[in-house]
PDB file of N, CA and C in Angstrom:
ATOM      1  N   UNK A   1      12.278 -31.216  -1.947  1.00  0.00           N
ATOM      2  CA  UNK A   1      11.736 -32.322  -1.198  1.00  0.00           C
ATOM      3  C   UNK A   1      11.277 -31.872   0.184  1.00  0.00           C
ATOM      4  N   UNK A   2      12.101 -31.100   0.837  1.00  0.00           N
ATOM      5  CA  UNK A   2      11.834 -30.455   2.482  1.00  0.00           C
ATOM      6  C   UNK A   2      10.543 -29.688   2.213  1.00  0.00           C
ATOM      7  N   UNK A   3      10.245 -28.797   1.028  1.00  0.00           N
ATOM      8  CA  UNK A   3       9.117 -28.349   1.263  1.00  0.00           C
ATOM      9  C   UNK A   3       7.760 -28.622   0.804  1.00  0.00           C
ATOM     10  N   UNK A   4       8.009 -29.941   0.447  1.00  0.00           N
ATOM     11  CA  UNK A   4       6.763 -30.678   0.356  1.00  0.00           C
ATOM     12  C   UNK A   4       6.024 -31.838   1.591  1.00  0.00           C
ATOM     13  N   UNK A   5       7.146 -31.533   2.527  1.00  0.00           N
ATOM     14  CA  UNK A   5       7.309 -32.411   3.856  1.00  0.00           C
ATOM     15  C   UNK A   5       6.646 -31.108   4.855  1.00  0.00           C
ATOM     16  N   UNK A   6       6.849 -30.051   4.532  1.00  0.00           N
ATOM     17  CA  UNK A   6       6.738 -29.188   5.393  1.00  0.00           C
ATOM     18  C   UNK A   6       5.544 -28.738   5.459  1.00  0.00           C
ATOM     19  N   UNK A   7       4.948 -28.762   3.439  1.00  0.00           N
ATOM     20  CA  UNK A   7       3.900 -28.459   3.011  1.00  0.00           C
ATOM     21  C   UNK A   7       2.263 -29.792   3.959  1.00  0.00           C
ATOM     22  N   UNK A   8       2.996 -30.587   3.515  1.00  0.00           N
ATOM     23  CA  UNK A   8       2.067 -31.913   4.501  1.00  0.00           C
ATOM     24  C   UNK A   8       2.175 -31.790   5.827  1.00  0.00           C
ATOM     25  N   UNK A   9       3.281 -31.706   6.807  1.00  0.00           N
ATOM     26  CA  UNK A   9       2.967 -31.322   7.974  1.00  0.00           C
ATOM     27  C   UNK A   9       1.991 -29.960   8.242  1.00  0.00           C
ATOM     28  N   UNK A  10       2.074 -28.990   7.509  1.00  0.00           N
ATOM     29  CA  UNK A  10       1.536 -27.934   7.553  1.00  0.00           C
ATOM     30  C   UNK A  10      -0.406 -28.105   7.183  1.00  0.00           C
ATOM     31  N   UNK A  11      -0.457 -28.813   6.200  1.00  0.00           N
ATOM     32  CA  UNK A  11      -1.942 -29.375   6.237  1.00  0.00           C
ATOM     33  C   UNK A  11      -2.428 -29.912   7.295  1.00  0.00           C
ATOM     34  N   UNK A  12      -1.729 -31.430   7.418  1.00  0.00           N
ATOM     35  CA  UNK A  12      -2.050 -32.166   9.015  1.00  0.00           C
ATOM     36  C   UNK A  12      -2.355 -31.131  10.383  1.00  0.00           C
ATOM     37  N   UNK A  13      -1.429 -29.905  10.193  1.00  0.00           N
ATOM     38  CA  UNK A  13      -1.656 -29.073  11.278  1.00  0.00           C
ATOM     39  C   UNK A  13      -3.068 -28.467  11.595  1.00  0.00           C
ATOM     40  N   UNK A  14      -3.057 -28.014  10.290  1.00  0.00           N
ATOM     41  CA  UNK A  14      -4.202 -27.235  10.005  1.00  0.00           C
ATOM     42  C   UNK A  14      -5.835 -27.629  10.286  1.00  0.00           C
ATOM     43  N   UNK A  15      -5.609 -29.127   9.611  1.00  0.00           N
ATOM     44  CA  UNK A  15      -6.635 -30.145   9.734  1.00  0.00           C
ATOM     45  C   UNK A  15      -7.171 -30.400  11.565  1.00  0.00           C
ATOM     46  N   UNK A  16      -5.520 -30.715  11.814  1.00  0.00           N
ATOM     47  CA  UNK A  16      -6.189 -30.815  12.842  1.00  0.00           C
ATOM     48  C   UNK A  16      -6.696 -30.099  14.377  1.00  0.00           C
ATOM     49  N   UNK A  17      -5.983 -28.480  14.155  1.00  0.00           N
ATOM     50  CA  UNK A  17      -6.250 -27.532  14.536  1.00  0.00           C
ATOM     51  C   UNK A  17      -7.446 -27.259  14.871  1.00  0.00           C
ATOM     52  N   UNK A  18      -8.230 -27.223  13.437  1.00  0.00           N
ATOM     53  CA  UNK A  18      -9.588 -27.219  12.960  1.00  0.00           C
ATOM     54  C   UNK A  18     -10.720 -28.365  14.014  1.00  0.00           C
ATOM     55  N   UNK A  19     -10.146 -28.885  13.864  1.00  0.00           N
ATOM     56  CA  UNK A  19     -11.139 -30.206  14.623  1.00  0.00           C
ATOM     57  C   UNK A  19     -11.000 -30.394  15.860  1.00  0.00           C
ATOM     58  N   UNK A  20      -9.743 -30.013  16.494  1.00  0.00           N
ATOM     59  CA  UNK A  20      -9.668 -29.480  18.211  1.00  0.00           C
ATOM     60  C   UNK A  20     -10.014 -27.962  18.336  1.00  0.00           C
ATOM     61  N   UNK A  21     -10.244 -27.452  17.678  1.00  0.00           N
ATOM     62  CA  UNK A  21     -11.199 -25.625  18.496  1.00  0.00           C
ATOM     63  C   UNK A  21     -12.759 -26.211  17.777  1.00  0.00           C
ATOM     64  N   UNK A  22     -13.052 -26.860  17.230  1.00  0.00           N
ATOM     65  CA  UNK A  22     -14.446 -27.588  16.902  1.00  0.00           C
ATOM     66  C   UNK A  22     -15.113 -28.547  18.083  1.00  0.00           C
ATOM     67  N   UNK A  23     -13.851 -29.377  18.642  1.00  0.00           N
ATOM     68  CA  UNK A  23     -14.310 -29.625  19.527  1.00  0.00           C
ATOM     69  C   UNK A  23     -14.936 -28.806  20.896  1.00  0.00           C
ATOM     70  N   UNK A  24     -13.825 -28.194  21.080  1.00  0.00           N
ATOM     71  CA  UNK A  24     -14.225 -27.668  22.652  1.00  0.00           C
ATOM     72  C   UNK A  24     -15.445 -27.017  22.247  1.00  0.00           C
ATOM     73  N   UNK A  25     -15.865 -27.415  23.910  1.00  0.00           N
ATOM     74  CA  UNK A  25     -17.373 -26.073  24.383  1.00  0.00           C
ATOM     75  C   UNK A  25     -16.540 -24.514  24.616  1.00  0.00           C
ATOM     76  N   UNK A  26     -17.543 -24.229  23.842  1.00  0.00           N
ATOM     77  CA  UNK A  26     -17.370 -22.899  23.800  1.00  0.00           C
ATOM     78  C   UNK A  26     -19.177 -21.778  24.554  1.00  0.00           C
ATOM     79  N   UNK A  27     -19.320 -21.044  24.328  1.00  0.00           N
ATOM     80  CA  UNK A  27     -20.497 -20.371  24.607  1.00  0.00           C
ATOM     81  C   UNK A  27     -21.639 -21.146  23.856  1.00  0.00           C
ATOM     82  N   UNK A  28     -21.577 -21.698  22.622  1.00  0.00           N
ATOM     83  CA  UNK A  28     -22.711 -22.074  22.202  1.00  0.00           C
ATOM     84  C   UNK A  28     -22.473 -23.731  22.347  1.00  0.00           C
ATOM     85  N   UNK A  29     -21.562 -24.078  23.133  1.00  0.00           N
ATOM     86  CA  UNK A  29     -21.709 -25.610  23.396  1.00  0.00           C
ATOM     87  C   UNK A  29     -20.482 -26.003  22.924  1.00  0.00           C
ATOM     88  N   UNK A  30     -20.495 -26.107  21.242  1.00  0.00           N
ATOM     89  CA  UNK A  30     -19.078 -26.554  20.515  1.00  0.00           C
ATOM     90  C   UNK A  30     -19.727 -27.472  19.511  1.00  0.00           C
ATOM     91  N   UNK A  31     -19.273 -27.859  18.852  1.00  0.00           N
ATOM     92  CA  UNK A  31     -19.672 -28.500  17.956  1.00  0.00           C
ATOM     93  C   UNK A  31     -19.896 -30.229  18.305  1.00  0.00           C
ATOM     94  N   UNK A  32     -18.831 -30.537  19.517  1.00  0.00           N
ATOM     95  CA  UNK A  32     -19.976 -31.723  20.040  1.00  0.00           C
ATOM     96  C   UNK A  32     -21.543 -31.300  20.687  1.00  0.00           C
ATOM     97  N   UNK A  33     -21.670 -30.641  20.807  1.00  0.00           N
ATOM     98  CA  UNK A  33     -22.840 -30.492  21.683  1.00  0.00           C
ATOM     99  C   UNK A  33     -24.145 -30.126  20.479  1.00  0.00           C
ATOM    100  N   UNK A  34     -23.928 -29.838  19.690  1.00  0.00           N
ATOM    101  CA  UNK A  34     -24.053 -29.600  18.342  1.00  0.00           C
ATOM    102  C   UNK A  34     -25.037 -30.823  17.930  1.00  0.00           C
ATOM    103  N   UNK A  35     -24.268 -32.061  17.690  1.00  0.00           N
ATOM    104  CA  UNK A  35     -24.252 -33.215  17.465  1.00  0.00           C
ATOM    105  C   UNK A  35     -24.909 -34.348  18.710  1.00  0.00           C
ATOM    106  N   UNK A  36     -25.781 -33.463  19.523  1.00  0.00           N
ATOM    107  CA  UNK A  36     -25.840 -34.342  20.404  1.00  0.00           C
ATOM    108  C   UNK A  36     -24.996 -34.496  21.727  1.00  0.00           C
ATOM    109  N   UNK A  37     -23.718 -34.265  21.504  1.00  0.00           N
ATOM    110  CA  UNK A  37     -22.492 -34.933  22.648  1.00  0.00           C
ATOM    111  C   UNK A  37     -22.731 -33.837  23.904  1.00  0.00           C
ATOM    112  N   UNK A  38     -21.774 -33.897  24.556  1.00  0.00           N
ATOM    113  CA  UNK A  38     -21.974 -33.150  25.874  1.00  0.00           C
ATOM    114  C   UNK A  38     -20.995 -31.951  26.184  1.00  0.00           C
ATOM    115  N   UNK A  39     -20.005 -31.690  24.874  1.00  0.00           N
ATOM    116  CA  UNK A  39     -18.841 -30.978  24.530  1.00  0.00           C
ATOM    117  C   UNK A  39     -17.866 -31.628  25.098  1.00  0.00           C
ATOM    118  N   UNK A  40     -16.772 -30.663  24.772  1.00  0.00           N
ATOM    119  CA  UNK A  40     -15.459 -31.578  25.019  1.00  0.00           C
ATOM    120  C   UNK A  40     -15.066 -30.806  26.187  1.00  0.00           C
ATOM    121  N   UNK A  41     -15.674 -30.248  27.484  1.00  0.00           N
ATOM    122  CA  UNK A  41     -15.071 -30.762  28.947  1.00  0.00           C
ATOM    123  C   UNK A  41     -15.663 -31.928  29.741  1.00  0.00           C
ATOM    124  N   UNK A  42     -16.805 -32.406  29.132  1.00  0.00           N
ATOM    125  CA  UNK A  42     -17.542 -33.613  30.037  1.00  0.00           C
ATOM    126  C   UNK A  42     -17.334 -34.938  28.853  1.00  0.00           C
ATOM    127  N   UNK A  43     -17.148 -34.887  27.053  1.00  0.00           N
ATOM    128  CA  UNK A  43     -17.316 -35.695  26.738  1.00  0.00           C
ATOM    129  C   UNK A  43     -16.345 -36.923  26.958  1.00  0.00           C
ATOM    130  N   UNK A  44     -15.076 -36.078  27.155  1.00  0.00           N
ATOM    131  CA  UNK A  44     -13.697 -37.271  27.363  1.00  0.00           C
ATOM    132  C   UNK A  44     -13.093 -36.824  28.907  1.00  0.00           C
ATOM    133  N   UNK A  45     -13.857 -36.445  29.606  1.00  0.00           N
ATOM    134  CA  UNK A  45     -13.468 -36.383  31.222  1.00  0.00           C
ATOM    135  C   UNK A  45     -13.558 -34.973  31.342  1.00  0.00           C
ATOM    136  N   UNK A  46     -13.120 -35.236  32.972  1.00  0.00           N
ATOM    137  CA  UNK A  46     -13.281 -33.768  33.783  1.00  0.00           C
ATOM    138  C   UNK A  46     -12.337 -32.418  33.300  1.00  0.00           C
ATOM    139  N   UNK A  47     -11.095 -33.009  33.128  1.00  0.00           N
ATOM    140  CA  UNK A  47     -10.197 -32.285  33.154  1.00  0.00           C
ATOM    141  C   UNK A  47      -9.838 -31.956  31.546  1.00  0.00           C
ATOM    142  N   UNK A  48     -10.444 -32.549  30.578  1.00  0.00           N
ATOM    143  CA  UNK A  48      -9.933 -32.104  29.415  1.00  0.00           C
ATOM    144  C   UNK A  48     -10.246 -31.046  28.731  1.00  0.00           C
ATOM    145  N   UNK A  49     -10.659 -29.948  29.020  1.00  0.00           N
ATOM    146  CA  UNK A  49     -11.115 -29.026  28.845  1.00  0.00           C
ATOM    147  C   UNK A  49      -9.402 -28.336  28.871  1.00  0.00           C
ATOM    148  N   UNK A  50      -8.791 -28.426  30.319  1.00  0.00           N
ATOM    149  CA  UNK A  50      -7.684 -27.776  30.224  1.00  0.00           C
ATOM    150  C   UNK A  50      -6.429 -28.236  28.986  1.00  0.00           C
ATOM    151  N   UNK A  51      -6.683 -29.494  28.921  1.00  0.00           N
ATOM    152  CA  UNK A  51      -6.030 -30.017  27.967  1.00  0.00           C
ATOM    153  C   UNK A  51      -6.106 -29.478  26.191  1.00  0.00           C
ATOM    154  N   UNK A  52      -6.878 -29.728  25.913  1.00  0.00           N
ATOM    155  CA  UNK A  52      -7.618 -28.879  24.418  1.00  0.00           C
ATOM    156  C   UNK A  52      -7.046 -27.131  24.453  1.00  0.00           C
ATOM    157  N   UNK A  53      -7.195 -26.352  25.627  1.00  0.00           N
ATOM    158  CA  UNK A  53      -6.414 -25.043  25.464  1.00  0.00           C
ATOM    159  C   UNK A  53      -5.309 -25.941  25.426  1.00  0.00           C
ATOM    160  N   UNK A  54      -4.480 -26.052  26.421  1.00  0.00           N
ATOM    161  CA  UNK A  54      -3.239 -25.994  26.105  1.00  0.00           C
ATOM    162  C   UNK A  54      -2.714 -26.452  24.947  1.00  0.00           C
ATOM    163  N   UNK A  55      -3.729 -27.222  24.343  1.00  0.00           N
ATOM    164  CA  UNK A  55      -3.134 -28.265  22.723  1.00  0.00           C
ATOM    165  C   UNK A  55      -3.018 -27.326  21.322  1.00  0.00           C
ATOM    166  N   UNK A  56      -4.616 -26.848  21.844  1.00  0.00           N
ATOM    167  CA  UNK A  56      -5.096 -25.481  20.989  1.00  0.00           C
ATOM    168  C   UNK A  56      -3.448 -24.651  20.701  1.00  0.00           C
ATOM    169  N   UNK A  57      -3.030 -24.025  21.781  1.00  0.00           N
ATOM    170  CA  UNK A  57      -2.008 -23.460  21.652  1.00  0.00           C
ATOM    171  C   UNK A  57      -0.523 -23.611  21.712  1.00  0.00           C
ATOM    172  N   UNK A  58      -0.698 -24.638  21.474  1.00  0.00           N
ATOM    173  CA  UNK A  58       0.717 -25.552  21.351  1.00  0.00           C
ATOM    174  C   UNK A  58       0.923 -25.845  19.322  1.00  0.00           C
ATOM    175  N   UNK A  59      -0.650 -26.715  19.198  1.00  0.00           N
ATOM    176  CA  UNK A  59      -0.707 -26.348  18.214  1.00  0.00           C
ATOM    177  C   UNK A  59      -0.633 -25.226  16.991  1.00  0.00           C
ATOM    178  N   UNK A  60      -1.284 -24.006  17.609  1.00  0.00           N
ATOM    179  CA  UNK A  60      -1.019 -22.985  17.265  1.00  0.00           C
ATOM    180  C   UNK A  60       0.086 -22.425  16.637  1.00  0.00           C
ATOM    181  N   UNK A  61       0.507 -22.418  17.518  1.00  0.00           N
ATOM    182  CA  UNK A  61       2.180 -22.189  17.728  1.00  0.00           C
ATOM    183  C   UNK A  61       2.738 -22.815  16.498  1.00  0.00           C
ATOM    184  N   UNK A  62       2.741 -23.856  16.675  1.00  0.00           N
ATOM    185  CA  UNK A  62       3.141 -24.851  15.497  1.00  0.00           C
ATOM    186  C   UNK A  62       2.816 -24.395  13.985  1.00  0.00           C
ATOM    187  N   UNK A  63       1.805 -24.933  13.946  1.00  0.00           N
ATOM    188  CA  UNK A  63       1.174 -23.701  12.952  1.00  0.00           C
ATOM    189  C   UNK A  63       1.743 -22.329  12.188  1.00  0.00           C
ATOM    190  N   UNK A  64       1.910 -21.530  13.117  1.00  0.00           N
ATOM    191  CA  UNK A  64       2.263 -20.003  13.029  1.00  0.00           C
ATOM    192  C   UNK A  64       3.678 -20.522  12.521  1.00  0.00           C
ATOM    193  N   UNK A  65       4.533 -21.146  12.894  1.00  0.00           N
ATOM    194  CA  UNK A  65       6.015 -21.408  12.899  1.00  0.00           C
ATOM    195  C   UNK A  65       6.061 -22.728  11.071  1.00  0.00           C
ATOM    196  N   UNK A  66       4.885 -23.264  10.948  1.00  0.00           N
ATOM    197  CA  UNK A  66       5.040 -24.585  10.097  1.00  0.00           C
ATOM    198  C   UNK A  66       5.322 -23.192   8.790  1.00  0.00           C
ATOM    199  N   UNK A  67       3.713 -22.117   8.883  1.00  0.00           N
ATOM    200  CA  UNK A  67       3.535 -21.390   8.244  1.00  0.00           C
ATOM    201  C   UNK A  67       4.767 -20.179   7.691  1.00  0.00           C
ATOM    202  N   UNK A  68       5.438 -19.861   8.781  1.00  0.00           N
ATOM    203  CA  UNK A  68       6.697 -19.261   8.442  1.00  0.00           C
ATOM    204  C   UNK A  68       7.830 -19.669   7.293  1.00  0.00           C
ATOM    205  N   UNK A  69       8.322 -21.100   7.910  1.00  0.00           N
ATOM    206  CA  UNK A  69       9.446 -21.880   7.462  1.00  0.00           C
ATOM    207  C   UNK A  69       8.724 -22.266   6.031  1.00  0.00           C
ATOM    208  N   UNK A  70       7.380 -23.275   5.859  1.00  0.00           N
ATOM    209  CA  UNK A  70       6.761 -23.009   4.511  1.00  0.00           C
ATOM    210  C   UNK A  70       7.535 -21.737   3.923  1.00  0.00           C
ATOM    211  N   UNK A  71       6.736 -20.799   3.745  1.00  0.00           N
ATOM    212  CA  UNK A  71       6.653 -19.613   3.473  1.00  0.00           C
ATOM    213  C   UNK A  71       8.099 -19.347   2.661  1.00  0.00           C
ATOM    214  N   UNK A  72       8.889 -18.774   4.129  1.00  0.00           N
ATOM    215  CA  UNK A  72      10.679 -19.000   3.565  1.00  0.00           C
ATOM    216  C   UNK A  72      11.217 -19.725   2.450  1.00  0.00           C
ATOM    217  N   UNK A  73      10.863 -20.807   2.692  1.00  0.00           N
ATOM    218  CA  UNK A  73      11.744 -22.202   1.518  1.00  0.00           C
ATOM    219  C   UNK A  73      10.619 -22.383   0.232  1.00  0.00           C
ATOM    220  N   UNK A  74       9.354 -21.935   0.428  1.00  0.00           N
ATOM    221  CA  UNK A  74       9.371 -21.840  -1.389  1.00  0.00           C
ATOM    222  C   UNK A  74       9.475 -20.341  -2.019  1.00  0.00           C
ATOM    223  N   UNK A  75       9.507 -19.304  -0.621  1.00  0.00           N
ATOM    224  CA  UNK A  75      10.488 -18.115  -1.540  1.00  0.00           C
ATOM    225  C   UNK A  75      11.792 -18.205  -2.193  1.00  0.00           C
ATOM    226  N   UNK A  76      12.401 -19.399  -1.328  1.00  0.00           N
ATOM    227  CA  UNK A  76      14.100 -18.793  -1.638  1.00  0.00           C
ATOM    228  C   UNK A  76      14.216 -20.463  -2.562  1.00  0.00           C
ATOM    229  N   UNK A  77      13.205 -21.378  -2.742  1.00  0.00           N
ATOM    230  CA  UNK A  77      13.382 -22.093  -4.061  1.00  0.00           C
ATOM    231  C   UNK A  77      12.483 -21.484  -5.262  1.00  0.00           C
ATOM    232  N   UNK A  78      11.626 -20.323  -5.366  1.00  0.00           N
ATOM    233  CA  UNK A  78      11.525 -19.814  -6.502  1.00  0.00           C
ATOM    234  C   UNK A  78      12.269 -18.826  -6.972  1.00  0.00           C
ATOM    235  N   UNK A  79      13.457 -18.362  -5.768  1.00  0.00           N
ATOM    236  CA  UNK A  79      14.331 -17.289  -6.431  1.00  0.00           C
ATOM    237  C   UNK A  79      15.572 -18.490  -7.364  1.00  0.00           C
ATOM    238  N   UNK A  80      15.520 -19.459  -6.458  1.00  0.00           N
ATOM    239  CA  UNK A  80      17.080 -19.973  -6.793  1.00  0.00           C
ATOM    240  C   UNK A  80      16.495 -21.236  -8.382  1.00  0.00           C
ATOM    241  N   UNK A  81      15.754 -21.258  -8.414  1.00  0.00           N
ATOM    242  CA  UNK A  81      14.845 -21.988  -9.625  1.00  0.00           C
ATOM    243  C   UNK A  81      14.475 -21.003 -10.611  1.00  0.00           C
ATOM    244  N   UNK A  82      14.375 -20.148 -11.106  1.00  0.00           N
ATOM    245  CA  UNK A  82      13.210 -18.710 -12.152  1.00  0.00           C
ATOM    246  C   UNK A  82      13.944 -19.595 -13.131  1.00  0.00           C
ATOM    247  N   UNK A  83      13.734 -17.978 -13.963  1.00  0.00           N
ATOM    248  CA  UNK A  83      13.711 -18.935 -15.445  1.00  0.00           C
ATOM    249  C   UNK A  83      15.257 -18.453 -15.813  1.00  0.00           C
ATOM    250  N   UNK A  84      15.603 -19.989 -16.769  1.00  0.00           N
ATOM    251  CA  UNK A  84      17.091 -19.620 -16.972  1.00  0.00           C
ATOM    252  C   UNK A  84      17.040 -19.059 -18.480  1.00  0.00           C
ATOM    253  N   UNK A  85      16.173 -19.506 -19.473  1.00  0.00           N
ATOM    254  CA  UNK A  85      15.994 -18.797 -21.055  1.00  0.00           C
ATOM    255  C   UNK A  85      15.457 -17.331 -20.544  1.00  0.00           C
ATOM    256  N   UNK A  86      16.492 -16.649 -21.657  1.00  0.00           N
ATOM    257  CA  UNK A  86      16.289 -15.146 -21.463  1.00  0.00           C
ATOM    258  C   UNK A  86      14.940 -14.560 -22.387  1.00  0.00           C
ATOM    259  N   UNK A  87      14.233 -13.880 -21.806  1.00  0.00           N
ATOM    260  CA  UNK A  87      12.960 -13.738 -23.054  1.00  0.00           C
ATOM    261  C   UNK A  87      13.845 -13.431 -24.295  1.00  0.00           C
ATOM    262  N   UNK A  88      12.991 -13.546 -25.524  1.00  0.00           N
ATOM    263  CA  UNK A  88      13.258 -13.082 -26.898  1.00  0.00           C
ATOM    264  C   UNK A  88      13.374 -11.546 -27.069  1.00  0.00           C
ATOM    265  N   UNK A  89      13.625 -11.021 -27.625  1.00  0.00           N
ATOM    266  CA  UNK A  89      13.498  -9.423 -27.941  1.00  0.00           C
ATOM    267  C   UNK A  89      12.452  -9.138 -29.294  1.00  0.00           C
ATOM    268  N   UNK A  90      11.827  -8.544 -29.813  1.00  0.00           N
ATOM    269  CA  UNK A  90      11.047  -8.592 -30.371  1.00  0.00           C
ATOM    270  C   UNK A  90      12.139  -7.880 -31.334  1.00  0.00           C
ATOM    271  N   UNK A  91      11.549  -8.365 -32.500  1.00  0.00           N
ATOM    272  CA  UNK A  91      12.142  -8.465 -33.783  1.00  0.00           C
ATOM    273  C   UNK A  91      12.061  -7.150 -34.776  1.00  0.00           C
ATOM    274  N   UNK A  92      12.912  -6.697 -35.086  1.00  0.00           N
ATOM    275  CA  UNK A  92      13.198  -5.280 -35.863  1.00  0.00           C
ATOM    276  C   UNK A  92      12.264  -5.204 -37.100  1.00  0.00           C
ATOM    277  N   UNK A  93      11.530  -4.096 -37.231  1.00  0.00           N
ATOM    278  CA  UNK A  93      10.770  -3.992 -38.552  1.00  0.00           C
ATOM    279  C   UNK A  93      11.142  -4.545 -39.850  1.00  0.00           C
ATOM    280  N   UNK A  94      10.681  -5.279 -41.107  1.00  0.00           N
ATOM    281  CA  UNK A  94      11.335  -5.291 -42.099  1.00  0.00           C
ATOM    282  C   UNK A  94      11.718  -3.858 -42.695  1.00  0.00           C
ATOM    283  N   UNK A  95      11.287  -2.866 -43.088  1.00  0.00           N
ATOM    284  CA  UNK A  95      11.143  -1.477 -43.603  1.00  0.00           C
ATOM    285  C   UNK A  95      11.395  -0.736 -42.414  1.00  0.00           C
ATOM    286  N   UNK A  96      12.719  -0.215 -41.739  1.00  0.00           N
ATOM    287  CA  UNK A  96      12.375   0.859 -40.680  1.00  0.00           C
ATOM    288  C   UNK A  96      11.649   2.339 -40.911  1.00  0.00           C
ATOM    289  N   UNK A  97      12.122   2.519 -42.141  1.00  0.00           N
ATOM    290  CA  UNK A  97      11.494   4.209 -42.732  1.00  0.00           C
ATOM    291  C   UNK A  97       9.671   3.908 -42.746  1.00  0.00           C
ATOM    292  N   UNK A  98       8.863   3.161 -43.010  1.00  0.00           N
ATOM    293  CA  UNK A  98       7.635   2.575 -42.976  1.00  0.00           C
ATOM    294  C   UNK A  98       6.920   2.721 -41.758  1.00  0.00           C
ATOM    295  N   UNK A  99       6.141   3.522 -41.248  1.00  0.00           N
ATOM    296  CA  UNK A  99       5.285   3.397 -40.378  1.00  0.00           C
ATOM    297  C   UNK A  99       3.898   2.528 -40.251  1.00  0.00           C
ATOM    298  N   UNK A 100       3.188   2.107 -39.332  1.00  0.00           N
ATOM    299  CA  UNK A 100       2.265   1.179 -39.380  1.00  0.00           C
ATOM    300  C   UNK A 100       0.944   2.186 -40.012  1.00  0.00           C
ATOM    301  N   UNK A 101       0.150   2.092 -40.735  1.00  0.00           N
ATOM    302  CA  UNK A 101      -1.159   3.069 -41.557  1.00  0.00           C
ATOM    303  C   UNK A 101      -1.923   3.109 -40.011  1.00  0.00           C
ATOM    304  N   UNK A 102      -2.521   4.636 -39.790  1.00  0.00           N
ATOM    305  CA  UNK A 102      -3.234   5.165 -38.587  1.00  0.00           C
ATOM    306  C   UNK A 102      -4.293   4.756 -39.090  1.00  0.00           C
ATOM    307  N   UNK A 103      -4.787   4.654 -38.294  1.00  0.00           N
ATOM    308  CA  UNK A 103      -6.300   4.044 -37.588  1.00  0.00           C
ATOM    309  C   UNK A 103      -7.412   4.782 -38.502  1.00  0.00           C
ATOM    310  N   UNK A 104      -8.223   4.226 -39.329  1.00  0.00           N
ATOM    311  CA  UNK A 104      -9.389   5.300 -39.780  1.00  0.00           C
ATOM    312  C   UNK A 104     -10.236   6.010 -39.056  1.00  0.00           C
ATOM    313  N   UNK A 105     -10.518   6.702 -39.166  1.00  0.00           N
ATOM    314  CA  UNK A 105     -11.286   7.864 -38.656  1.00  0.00           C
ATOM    315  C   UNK A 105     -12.511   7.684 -37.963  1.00  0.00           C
ATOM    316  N   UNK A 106     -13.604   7.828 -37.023  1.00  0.00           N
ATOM    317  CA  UNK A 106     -14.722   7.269 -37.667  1.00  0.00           C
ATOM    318  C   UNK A 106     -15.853   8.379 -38.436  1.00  0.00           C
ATOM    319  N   UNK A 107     -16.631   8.421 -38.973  1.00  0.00           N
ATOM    320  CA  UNK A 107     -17.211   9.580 -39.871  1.00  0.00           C
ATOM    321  C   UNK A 107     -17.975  10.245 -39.305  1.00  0.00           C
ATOM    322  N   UNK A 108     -17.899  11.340 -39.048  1.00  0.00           N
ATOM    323  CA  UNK A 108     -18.607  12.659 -38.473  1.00  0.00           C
ATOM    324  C   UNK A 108     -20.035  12.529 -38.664  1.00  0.00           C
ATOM    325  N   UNK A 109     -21.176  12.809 -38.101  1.00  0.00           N
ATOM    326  CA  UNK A 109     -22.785  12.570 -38.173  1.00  0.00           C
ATOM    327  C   UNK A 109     -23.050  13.915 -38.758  1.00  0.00           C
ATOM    328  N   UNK A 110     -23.826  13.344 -40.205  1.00  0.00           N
ATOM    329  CA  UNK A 110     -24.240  14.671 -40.415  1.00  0.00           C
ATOM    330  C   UNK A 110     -25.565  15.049 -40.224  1.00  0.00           C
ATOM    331  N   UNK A 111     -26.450  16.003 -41.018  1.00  0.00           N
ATOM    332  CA  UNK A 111     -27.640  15.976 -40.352  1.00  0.00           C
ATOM    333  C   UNK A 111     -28.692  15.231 -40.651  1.00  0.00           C
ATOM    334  N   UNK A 112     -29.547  14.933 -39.737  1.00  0.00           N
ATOM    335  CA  UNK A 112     -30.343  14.329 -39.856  1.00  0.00           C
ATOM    336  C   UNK A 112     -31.723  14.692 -41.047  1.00  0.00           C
TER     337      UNK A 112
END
């Protein structure tokens, strides 16, 4: 159950990671500016420019850490889950003295 909670926070992260480094201006504007807008240090005020780094990497962070703990808990629920039926063993010849007939040959080219 935890790592399907972890698995969804970990999307949401991702998602929205994605759409705050989309926002900001960057060298080629950003993807508001893209669209018309004015990027994201003039589109939602003066100062949000500083805001978006710091989120950027807060988020990040998050991220890097959602990605870890993921990671961990469906390793150590596919060790503690595998399979409990033991494979089959493959089954003893009827005839052991009997070998399987070799392969035919294929026929030598003679001349043309």
């Amino acid at each position: 159950m935890f790592e399907k909670i972890f698995m969804v926070l970990f999307l949401l992260t991702a998602v929205v990671l994605s759409l705050l480094v989309l926002i900001q201006r960057g060298r080629g504007g950003g993807l508001a500016g893209a669209f018309g807008g004015a990027g994201g240090s003039s589109a939602f005020g003066t100062k949000t420019a500083d805001i978006f780094i710091k989120a950027t990497a807060v988020l990040g962070g998050v991220f890097f850490l959602l990605a870890i703990v993921t990671a961990y808990m469906m390793r150590v629920d596919r060790q503690t889950t595998g399979p409990t039926v033991q494979p089959a063993e493959a089954p003893a010849p009827a005839n052991p003295g009997t070998e399987a007939p070799a392969a035919p040959t294929p026929p030598k080219p003679g001349p043309l």
